[in-house]
C-alpha atoms as a PDB file:
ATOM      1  CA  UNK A   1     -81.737   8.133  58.005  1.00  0.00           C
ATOM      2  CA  UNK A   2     -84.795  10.303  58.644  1.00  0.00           C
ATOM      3  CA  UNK A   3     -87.991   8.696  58.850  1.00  0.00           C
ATOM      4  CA  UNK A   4     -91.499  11.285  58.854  1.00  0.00           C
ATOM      5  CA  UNK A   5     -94.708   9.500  58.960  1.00  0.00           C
ATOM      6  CA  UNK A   6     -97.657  11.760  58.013  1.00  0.00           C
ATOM      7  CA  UNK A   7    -101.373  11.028  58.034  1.00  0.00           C
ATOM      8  CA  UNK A   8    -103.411  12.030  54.507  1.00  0.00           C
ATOM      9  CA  UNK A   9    -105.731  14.175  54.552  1.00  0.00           C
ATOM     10  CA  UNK A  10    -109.160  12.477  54.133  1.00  0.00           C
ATOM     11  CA  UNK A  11    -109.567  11.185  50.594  1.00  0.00           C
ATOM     12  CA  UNK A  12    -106.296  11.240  49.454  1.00  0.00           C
ATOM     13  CA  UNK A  13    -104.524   7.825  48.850  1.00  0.00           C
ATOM     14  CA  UNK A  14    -101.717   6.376  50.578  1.00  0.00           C
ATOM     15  CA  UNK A  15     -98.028   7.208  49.619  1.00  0.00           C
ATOM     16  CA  UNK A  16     -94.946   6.162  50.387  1.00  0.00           C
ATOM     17  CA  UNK A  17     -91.366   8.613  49.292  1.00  0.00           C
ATOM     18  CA  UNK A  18     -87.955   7.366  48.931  1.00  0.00           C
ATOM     19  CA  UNK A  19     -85.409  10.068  49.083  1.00  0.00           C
ATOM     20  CA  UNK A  20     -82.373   7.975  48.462  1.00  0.00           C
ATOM     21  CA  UNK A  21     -78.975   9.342  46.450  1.00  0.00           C
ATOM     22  CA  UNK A  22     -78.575   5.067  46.134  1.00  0.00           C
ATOM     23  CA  UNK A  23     -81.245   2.604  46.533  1.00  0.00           C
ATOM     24  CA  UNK A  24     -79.304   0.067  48.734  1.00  0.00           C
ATOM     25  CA  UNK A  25     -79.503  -3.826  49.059  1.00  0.00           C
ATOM     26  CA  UNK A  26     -81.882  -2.744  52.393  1.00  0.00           C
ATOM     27  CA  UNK A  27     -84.380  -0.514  50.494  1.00  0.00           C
ATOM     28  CA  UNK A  28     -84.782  -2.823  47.327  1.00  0.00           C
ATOM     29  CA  UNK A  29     -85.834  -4.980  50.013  1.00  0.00           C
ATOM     30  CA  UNK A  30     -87.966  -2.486  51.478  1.00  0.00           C
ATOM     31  CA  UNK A  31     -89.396  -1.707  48.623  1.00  0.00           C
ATOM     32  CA  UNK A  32     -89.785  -5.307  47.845  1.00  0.00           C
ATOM     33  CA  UNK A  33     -92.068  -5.937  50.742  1.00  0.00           C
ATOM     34  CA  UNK A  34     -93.970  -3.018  50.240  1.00  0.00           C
ATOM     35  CA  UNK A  35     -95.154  -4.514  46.682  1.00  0.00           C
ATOM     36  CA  UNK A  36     -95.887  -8.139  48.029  1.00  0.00           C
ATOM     37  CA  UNK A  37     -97.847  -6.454  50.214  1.00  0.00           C
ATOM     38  CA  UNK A  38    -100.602  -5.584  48.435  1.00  0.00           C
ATOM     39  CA  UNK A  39    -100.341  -8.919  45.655  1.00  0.00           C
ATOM     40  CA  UNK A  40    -103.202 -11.249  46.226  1.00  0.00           C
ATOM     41  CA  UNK A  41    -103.404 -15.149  45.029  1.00  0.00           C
ATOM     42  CA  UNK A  42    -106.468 -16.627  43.422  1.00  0.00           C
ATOM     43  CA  UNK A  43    -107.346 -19.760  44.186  1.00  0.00           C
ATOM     44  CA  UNK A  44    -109.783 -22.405  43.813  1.00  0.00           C
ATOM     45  CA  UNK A  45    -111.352 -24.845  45.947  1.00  0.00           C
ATOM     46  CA  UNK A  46    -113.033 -27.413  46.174  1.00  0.00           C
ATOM     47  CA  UNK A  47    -116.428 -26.163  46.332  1.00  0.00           C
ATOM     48  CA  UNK A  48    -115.573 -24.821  42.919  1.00  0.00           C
ATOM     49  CA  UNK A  49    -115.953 -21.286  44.355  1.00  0.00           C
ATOM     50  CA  UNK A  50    -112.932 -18.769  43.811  1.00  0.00           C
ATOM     51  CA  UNK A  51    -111.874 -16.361  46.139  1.00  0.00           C
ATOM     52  CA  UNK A  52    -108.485 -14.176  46.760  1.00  0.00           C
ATOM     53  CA  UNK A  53    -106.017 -15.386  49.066  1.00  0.00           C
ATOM     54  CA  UNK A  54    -103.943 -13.114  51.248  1.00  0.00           C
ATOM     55  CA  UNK A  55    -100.335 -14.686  51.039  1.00  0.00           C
ATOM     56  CA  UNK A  56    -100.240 -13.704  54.835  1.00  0.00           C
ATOM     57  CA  UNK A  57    -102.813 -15.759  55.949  1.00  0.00           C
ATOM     58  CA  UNK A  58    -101.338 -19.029  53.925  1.00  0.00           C
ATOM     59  CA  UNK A  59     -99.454 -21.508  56.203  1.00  0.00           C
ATOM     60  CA  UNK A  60     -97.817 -23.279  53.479  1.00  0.00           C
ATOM     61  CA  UNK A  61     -97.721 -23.788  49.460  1.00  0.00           C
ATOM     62  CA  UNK A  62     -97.213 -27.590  48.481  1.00  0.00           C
ATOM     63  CA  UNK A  63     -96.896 -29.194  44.797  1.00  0.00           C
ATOM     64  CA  UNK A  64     -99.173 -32.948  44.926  1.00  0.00           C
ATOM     65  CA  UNK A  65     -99.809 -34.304  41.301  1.00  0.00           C
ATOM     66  CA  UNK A  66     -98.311 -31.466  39.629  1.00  0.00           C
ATOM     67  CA  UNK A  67    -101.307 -29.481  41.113  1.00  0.00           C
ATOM     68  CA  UNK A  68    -100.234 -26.301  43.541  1.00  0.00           C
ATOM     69  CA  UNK A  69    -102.142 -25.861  46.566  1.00  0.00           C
ATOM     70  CA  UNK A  70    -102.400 -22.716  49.651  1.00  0.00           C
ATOM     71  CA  UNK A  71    -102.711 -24.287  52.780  1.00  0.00           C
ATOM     72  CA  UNK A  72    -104.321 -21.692  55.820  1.00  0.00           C
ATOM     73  CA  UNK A  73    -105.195 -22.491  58.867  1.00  0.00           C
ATOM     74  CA  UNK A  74    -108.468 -23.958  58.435  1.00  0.00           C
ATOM     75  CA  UNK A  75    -108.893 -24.122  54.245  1.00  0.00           C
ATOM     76  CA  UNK A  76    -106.988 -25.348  51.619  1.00  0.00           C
ATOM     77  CA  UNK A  77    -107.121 -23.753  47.571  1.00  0.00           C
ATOM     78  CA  UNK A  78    -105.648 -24.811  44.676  1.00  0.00           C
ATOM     79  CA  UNK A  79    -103.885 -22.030  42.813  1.00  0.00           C
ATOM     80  CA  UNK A  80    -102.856 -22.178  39.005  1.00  0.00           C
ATOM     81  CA  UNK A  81     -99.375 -21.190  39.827  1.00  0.00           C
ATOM     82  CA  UNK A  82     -96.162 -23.455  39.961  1.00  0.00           C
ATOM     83  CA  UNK A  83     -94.276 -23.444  42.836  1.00  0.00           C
ATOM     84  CA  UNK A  84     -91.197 -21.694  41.255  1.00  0.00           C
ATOM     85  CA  UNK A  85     -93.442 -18.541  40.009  1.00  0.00           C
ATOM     86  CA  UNK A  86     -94.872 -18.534  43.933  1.00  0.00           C
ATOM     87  CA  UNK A  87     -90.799 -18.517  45.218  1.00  0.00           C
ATOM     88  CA  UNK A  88     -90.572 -15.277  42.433  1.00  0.00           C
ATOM     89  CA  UNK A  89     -93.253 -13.770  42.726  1.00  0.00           C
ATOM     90  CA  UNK A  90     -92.781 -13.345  47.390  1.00  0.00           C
ATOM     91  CA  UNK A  91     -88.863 -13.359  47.131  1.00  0.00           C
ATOM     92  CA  UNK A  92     -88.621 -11.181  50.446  1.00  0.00           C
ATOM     93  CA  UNK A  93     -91.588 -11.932  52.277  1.00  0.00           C
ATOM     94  CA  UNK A  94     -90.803 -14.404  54.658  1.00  0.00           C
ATOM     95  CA  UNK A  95     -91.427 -17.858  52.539  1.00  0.00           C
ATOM     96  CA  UNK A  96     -88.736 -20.268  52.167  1.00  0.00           C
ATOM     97  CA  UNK A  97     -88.064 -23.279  50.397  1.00  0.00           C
ATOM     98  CA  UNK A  98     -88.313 -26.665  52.723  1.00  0.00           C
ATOM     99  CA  UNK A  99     -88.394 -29.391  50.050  1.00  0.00           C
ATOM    100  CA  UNK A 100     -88.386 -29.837  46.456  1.00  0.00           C
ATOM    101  CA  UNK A 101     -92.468 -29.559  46.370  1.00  0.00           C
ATOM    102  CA  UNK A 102     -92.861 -27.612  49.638  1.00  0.00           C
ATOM    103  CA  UNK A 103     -92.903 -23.463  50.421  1.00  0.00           C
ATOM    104  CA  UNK A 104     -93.494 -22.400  54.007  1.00  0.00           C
ATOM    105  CA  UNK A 105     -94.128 -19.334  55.714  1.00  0.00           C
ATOM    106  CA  UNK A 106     -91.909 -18.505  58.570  1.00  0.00           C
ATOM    107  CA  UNK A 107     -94.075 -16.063  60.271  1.00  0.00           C
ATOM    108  CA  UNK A 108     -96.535 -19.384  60.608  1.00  0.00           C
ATOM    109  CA  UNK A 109     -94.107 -21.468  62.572  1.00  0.00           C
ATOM    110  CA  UNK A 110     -94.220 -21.794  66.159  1.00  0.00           C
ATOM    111  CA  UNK A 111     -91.211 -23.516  66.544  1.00  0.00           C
ATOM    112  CA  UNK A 112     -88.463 -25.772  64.994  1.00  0.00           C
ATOM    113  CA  UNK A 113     -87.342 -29.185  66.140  1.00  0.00           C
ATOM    114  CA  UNK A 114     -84.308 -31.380  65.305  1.00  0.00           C
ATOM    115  CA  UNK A 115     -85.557 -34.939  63.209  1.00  0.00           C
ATOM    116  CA  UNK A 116     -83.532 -37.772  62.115  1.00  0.00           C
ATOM    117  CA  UNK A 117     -81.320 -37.715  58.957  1.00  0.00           C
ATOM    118  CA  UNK A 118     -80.571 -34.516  59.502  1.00  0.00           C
ATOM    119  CA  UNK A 119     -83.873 -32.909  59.290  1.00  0.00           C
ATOM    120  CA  UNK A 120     -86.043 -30.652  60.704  1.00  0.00           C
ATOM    121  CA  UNK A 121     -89.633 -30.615  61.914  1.00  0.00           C
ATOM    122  CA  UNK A 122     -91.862 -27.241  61.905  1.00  0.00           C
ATOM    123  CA  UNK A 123     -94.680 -27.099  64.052  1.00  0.00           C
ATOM    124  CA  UNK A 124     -97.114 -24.567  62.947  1.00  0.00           C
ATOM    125  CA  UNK A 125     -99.398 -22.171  64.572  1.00  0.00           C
ATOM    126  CA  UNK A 126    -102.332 -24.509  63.872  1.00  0.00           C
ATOM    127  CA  UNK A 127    -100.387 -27.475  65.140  1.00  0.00           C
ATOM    128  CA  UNK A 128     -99.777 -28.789  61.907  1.00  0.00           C
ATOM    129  CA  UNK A 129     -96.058 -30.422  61.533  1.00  0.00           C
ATOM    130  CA  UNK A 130     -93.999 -30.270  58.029  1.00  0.00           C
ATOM    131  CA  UNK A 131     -91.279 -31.691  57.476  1.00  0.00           C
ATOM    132  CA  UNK A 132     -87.925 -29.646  56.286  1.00  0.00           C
ATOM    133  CA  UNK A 133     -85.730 -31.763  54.124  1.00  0.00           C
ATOM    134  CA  UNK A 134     -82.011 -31.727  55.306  1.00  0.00           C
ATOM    135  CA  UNK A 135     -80.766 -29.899  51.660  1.00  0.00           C
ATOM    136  CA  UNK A 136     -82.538 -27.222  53.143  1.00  0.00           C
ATOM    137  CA  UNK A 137     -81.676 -26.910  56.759  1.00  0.00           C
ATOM    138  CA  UNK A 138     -79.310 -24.803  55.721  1.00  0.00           C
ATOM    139  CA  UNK A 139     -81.061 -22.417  54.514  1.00  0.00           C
ATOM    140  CA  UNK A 140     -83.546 -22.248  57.220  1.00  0.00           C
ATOM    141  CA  UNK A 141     -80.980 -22.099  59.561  1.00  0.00           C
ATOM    142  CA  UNK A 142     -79.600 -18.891  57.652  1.00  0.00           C
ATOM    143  CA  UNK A 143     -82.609 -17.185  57.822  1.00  0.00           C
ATOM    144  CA  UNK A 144     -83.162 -17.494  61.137  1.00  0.00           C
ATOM    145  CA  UNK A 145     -79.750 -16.112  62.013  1.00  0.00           C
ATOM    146  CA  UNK A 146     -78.451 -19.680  63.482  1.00  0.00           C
END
């Protein structure tokens, strides 16, 4: 495969070509990525300001009193979203299912620790701990190659 990067010449936008005779499993993904990318969240808080969220920056998504809300690392916004449509809408970008009300981002973990019953613990980049129910340890252990 033959990758050429390019810079534009000033004011033109941006592009991305894919010369492919078959758009593989790898570059749906790709391409995947590339659109999540650029999505942003609105959400809400408590202030009642409203601001866009970078789904980057969020730590965690969690479901309380059928009410969704984006945890960072310092804020918190509630987002009119379920957490189903959030799983849809980032299939590929690094957010997994821990529990039935519960979406984390991996790239947010520092590390992962065994817990009793056959769970797991995540410690976060901000020191924050979740817990990962053990229906989903497999999963998590999938995705990180284990």
């Amino acid at each position: 495969m033959k990758i050429t990067i390019e810079n534009p010449l000033p004011g033109q936008e941006e592009e991305i070509i894919i010369r492919a005779e078959n758009l593989s499993p790898k570059i749906l993904e790709l391409l995947q990525l590339l659109k999540t990318d650029e999505e942003k969240l609105t959400g809400y808080y408590t202030d009642g300001s409203m601001g866009l969220l970078d789904p980057d920056d969020v730590y965690y998504f969690e479901s309380v009193d059928n009410k969704v809300f984006a945890y960072g690392e310092q804020n918190v916004a509630e987002l009119k979203l379920r957490l189903y449509e959030i799983e849809h809408q980032f299939p590929n970008a690094g957010f997994v299912r821990i529990s039935k009300s519960m979406i984390l981002n991996l790239a947010k973990v520092s590390r992962f620790r065994p817990a009793v019953s056959g769970r797991f613990e995540a410690i976060l980049q901000n020191g924050e701990k979740v817990m990962i129910s053990r229906q989903y340890v497999p999963v998590i252990r999938k995705q990180l190659g284990l």
